[in-house]
N, C-alpha and C. Protein backbone atom coordinates (compact mmCIF):
# COMPACT_ATOMS: atom_id res chain seq x y z
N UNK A 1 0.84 -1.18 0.00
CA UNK A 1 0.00 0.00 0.00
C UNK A 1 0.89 1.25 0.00
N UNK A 2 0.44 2.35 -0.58
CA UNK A 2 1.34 3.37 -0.97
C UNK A 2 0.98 4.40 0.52
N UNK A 3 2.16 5.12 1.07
CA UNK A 3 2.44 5.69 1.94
C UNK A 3 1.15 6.91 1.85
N UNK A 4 0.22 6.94 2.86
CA UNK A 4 -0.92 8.09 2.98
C UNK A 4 -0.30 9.22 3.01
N UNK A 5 -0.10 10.59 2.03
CA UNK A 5 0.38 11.89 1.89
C UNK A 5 -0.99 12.42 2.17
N UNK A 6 -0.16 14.03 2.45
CA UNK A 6 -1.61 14.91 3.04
C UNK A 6 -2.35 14.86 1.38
N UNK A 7 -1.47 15.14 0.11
CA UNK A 7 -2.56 15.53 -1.05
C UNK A 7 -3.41 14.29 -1.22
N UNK A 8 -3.04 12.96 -0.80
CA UNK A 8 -3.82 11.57 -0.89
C UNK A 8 -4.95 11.91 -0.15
N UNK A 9 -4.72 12.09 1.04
CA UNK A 9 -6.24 12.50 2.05
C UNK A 9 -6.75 13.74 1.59
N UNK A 10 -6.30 14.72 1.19
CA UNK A 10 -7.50 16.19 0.98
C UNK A 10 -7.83 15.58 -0.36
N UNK A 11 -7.66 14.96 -1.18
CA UNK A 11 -8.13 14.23 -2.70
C UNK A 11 -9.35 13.69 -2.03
N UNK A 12 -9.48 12.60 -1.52
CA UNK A 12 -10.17 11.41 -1.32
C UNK A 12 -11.23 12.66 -0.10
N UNK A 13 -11.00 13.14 0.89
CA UNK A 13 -11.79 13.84 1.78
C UNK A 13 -12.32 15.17 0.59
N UNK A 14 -12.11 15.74 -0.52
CA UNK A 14 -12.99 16.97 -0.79
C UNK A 14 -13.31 15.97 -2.35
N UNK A 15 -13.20 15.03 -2.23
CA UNK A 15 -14.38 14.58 -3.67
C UNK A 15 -15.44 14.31 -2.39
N UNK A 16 -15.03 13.36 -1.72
CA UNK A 16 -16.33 12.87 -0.61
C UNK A 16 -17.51 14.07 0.03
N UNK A 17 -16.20 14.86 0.33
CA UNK A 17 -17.17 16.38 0.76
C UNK A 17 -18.30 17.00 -0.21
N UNK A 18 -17.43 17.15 -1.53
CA UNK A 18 -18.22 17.66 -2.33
C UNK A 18 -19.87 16.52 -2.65
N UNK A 19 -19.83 15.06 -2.89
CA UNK A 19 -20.86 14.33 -2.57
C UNK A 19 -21.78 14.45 -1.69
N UNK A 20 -21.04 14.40 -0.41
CA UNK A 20 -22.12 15.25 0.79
C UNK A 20 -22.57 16.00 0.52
N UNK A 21 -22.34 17.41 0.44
CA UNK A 21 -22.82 18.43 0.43
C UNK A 21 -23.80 18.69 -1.12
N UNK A 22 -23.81 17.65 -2.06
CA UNK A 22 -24.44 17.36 -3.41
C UNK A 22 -25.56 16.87 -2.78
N UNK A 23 -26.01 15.97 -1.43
CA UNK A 23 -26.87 15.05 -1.04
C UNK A 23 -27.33 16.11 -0.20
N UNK A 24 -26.89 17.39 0.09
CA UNK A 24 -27.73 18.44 1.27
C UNK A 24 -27.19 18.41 2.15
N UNK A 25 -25.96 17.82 2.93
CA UNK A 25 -25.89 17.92 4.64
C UNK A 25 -25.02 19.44 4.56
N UNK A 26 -24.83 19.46 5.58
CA UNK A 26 -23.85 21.15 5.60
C UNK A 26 -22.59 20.76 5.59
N UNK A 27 -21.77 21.90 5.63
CA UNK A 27 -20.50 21.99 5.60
C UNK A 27 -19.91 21.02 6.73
N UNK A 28 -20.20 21.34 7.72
CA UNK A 28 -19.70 20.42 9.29
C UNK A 28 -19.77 18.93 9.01
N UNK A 29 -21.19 18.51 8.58
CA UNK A 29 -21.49 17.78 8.82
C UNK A 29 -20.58 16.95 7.08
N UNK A 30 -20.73 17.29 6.56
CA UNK A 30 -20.11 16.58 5.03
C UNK A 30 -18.71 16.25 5.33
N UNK A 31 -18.17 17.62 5.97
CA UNK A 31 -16.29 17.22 6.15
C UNK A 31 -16.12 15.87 7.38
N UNK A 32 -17.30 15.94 8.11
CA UNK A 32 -17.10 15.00 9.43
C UNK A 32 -17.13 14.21 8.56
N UNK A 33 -18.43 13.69 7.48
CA UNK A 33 -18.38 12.02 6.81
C UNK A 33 -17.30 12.20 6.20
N UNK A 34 -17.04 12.62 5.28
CA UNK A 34 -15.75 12.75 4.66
C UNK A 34 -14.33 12.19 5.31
N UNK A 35 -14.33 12.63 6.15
CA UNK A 35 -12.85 12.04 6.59
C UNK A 35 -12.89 10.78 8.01
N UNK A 36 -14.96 10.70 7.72
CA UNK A 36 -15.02 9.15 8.62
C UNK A 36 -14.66 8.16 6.91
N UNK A 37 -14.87 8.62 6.40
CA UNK A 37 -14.73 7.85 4.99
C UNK A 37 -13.37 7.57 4.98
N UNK A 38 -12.30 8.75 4.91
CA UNK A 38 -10.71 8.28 4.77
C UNK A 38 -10.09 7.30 5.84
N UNK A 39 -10.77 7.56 7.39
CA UNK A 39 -10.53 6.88 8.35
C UNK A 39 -10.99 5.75 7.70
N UNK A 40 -12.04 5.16 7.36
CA UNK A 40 -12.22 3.58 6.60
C UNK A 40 -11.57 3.27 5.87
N UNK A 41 -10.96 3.66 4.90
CA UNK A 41 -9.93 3.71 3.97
C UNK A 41 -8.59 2.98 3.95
N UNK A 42 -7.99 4.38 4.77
CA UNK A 42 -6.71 4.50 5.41
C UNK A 42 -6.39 3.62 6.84
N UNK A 43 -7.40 4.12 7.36
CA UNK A 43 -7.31 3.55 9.23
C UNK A 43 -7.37 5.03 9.67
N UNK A 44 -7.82 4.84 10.92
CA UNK A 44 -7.13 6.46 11.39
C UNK A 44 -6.66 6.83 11.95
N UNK A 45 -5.55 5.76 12.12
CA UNK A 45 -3.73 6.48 12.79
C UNK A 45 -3.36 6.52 11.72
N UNK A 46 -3.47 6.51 11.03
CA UNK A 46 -2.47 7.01 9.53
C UNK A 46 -3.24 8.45 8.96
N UNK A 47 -4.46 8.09 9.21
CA UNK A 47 -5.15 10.05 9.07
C UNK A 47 -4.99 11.04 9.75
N UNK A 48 -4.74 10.07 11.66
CA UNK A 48 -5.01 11.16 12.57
C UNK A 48 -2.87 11.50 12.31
N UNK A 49 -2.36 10.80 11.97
CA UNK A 49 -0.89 11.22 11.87
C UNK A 49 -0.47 12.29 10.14
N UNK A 50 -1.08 11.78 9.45
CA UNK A 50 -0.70 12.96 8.50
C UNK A 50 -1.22 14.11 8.82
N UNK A 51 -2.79 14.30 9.54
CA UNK A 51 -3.03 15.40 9.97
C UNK A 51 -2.11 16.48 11.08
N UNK A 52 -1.83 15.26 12.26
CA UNK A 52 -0.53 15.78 12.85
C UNK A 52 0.43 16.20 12.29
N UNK A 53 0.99 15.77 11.32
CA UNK A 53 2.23 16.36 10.87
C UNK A 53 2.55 16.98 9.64
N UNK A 54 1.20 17.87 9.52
CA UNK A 54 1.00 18.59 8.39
C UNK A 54 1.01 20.23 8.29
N UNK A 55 1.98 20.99 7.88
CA UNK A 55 2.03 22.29 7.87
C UNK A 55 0.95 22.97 7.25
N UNK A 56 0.63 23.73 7.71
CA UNK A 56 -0.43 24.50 6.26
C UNK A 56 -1.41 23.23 6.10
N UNK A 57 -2.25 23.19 6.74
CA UNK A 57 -3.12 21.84 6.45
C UNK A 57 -4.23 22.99 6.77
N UNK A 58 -4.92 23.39 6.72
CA UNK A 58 -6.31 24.42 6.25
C UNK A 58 -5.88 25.05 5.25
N UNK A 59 -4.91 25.57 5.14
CA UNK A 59 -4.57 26.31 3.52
C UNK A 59 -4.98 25.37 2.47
N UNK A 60 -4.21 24.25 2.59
CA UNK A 60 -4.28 22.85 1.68
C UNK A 60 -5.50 22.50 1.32
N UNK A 61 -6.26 22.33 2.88
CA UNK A 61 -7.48 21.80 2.45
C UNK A 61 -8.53 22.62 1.92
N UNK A 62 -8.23 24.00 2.12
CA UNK A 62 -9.34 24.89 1.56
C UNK A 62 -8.58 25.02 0.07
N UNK A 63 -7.90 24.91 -0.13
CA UNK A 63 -7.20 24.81 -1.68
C UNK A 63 -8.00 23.67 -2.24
N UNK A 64 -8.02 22.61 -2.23
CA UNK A 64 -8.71 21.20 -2.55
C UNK A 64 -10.00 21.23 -2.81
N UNK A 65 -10.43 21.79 -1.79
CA UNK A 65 -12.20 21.87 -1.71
C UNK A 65 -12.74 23.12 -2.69
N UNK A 66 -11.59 24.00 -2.70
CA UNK A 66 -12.44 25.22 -3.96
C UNK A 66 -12.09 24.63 -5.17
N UNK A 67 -11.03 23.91 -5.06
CA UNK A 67 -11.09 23.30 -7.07
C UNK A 67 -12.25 22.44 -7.48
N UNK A 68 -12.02 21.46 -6.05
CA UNK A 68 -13.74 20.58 -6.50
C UNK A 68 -14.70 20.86 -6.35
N UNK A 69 -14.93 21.66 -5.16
CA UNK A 69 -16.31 22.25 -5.21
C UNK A 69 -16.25 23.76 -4.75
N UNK A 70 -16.65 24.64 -5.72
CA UNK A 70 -16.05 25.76 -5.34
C UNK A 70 -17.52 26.32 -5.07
N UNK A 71 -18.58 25.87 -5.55
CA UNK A 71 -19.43 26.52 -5.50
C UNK A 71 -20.00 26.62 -3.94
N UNK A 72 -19.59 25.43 -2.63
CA UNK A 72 -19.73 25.11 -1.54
C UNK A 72 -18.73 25.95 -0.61
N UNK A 73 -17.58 26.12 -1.52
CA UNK A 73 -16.56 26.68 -0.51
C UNK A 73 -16.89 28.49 -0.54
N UNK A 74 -17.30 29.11 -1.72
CA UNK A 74 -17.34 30.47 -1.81
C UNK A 74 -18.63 31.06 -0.97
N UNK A 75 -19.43 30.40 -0.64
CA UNK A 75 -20.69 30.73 -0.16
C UNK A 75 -20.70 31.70 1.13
């Protein structure tokens, strides 16, 4: 299995987000499934550790989420 990078998880967490939030839940609630989704995935000591050791990890992830769904993030 290939080593979990932060761009592997904000990929896989803002397509998922953007689905949520396509199905109606809110913002909170879409990013929570979203990255219960990568935790299934990945596991989530390997999520809760790239998150730990990630610089600029809201920059990143709000970078991610306006390419895929920008229309959710600009609101």
């Amino acid at each position: 299995m290939v080593e979990l990078s932060l761009l592997t998880l904000l990929n896989l967490v803002g397509n998922n987000f953007c689905e949520y939030r396509d199905l109606g839940y809110d913002n909170y609630k879409s990013l929570l499934l979203a990255y219960s989704d990568a935790s299934n995935e990945f596991g989530p000591l390997k999520v809760k550790n790239v998150i730990e050791k990630s610089d600029n990890f809201k920059v990143a992830a709000l970078a991610v989420a306006a390419v895929k769904c920008p229309k959710y993030i600009m609101e």
